[in-house]
N, C-alpha and C. Protein backbone atom coordinates (compact mmCIF):
# COMPACT_ATOMS: atom_id res chain seq x y z
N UNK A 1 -63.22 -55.33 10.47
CA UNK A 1 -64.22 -55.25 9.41
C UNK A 1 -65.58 -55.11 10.06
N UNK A 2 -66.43 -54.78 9.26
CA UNK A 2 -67.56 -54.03 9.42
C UNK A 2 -68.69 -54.96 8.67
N UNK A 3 -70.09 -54.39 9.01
CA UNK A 3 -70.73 -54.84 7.83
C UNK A 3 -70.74 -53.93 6.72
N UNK A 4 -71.46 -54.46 5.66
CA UNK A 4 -71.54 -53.01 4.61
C UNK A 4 -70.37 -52.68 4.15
N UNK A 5 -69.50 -53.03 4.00
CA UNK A 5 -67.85 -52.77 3.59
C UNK A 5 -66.90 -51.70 4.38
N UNK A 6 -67.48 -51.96 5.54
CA UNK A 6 -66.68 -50.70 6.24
C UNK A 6 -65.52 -51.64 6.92
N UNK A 7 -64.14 -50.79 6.95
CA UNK A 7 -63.26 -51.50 7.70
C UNK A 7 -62.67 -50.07 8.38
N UNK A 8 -61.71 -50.50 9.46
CA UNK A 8 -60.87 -49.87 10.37
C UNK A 8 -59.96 -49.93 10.72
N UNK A 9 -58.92 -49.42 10.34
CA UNK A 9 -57.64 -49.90 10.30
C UNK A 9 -56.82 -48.90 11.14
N UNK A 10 -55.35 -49.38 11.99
CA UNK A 10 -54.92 -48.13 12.78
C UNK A 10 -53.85 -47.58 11.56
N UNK A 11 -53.54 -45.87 11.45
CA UNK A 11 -53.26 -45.17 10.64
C UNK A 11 -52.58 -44.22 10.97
N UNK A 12 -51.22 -43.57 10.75
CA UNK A 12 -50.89 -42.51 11.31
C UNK A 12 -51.12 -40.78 10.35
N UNK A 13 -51.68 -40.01 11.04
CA UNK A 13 -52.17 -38.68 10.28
C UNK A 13 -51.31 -37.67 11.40
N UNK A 14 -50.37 -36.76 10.30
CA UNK A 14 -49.71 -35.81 11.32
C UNK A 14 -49.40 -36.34 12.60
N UNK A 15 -48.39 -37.39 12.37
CA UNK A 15 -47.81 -37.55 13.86
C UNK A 15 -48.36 -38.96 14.75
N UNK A 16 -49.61 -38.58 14.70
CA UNK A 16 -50.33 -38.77 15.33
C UNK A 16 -50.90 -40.74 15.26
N UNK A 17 -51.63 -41.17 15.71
CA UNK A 17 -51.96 -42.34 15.80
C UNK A 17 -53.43 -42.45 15.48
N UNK A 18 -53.92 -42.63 14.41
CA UNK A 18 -55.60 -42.62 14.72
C UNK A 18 -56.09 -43.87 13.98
N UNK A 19 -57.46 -44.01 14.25
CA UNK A 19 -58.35 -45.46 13.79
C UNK A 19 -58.94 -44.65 12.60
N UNK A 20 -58.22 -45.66 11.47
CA UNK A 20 -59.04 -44.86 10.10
C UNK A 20 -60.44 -45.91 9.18
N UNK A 21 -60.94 -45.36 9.08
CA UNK A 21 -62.55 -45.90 8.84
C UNK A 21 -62.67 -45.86 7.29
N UNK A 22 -62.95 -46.56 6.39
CA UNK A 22 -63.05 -47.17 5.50
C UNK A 22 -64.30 -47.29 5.15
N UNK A 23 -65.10 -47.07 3.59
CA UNK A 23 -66.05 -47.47 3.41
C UNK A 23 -66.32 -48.07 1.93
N UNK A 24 -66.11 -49.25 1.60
CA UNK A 24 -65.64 -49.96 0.03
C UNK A 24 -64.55 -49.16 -0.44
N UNK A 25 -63.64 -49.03 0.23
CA UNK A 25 -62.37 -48.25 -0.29
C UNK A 25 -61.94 -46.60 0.35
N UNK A 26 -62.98 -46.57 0.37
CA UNK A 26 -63.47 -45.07 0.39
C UNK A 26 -63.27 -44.16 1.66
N UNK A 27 -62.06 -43.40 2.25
CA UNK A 27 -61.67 -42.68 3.22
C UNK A 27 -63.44 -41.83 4.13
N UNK A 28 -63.47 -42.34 5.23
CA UNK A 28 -64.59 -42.59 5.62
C UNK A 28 -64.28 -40.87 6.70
N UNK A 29 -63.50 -41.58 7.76
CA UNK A 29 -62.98 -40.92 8.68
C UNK A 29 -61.59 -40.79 9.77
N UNK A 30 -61.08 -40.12 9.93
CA UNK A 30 -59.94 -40.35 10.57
C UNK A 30 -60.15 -39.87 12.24
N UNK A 31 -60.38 -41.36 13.17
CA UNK A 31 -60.93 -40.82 14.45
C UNK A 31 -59.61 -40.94 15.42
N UNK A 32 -59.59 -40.10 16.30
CA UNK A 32 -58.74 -40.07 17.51
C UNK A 32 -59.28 -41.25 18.44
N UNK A 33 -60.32 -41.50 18.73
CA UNK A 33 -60.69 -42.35 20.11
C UNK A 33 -61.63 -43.72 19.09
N UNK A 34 -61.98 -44.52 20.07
CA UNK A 34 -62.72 -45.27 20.04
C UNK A 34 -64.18 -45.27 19.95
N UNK A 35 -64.65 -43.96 20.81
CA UNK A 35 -65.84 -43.43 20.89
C UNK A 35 -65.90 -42.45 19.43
N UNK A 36 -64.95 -42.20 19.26
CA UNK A 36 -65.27 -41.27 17.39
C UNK A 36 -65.80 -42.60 16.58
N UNK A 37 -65.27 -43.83 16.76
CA UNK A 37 -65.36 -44.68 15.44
C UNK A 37 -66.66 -44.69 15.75
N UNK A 38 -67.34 -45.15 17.28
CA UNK A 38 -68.27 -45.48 17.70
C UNK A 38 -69.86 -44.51 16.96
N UNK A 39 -69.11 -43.58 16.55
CA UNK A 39 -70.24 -42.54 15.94
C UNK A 39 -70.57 -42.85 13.91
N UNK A 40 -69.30 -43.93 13.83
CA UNK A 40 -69.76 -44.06 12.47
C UNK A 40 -70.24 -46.07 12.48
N UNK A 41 -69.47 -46.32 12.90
CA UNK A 41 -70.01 -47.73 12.51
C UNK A 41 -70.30 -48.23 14.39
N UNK A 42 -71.37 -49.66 14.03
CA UNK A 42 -71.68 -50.21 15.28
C UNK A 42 -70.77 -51.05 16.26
N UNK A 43 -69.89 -50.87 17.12
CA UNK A 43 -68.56 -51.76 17.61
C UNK A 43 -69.40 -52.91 18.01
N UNK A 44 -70.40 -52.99 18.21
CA UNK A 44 -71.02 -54.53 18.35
C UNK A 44 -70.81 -55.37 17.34
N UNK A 45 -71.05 -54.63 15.73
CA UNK A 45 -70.70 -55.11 14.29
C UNK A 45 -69.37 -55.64 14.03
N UNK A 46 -68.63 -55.39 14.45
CA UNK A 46 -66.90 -54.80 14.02
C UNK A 46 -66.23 -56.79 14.30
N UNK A 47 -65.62 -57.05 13.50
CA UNK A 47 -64.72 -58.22 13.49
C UNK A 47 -63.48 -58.30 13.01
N UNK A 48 -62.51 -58.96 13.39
CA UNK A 48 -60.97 -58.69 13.86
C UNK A 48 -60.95 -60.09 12.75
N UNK A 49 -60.15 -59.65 11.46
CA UNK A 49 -60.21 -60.30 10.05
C UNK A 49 -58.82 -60.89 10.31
N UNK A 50 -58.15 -61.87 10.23
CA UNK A 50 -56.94 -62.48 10.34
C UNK A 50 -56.72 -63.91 9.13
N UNK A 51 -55.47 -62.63 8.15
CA UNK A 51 -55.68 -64.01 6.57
C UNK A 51 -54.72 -64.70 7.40
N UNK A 52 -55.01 -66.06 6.80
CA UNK A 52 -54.13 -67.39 6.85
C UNK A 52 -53.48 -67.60 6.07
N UNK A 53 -52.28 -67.32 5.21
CA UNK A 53 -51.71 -68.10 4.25
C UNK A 53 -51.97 -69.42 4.16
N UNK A 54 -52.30 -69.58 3.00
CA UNK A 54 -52.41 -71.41 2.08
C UNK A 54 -50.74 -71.18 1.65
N UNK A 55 -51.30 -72.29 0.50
CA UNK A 55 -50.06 -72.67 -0.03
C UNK A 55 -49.92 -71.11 -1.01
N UNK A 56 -48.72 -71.51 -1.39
CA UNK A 56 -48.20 -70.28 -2.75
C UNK A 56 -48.03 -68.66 -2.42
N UNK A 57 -48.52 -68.98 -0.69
CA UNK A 57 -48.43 -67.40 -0.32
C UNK A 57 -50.29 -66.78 -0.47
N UNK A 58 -51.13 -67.74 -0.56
CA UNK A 58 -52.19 -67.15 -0.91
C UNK A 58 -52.78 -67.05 -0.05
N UNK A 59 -53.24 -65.72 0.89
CA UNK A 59 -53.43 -65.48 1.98
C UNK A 59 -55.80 -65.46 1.79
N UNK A 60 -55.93 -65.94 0.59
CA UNK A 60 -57.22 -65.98 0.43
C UNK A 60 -58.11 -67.34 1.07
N UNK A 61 -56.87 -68.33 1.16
CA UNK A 61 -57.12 -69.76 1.75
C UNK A 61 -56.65 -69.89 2.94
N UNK A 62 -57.70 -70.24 3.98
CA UNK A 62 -57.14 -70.83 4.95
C UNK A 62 -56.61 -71.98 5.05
N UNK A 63 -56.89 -73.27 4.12
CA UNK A 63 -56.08 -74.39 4.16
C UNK A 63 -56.45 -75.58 2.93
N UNK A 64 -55.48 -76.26 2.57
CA UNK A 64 -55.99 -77.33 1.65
C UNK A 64 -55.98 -78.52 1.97
């Protein structure tokens, strides 16, 4: 995740393996390298989002 609602997720297009870029939903870009993402959002910005399931399966809570 990004600021500004951008996220990055890995994605496969034709075959292929690429980092797909996100912007509030919104198909941003589909980059081959690291240095492509690097041209849309700031990798200094960028944070590695990991849900926790709570109880009930609700992956919105980390704990009660």
């Amino acid at each position: 995740m990004g600021p500004d609602g951008y996220e990055i997720e890995p994605a496969r297009r034709g075959g292929r393996q690429v980092l797909r870029i996100r912007h509030h939903g919104r198909l941003v870009a589909d980059c081959l390298s690291v240095e492509e993402v690097a041209r849309h959002v700031d990798l200094a910005d960028l944070c590695e989002v990991i849900p926790f399931p709570g109880r009930n399966g609700d992956a919105r809570t980390a704990a009660r």
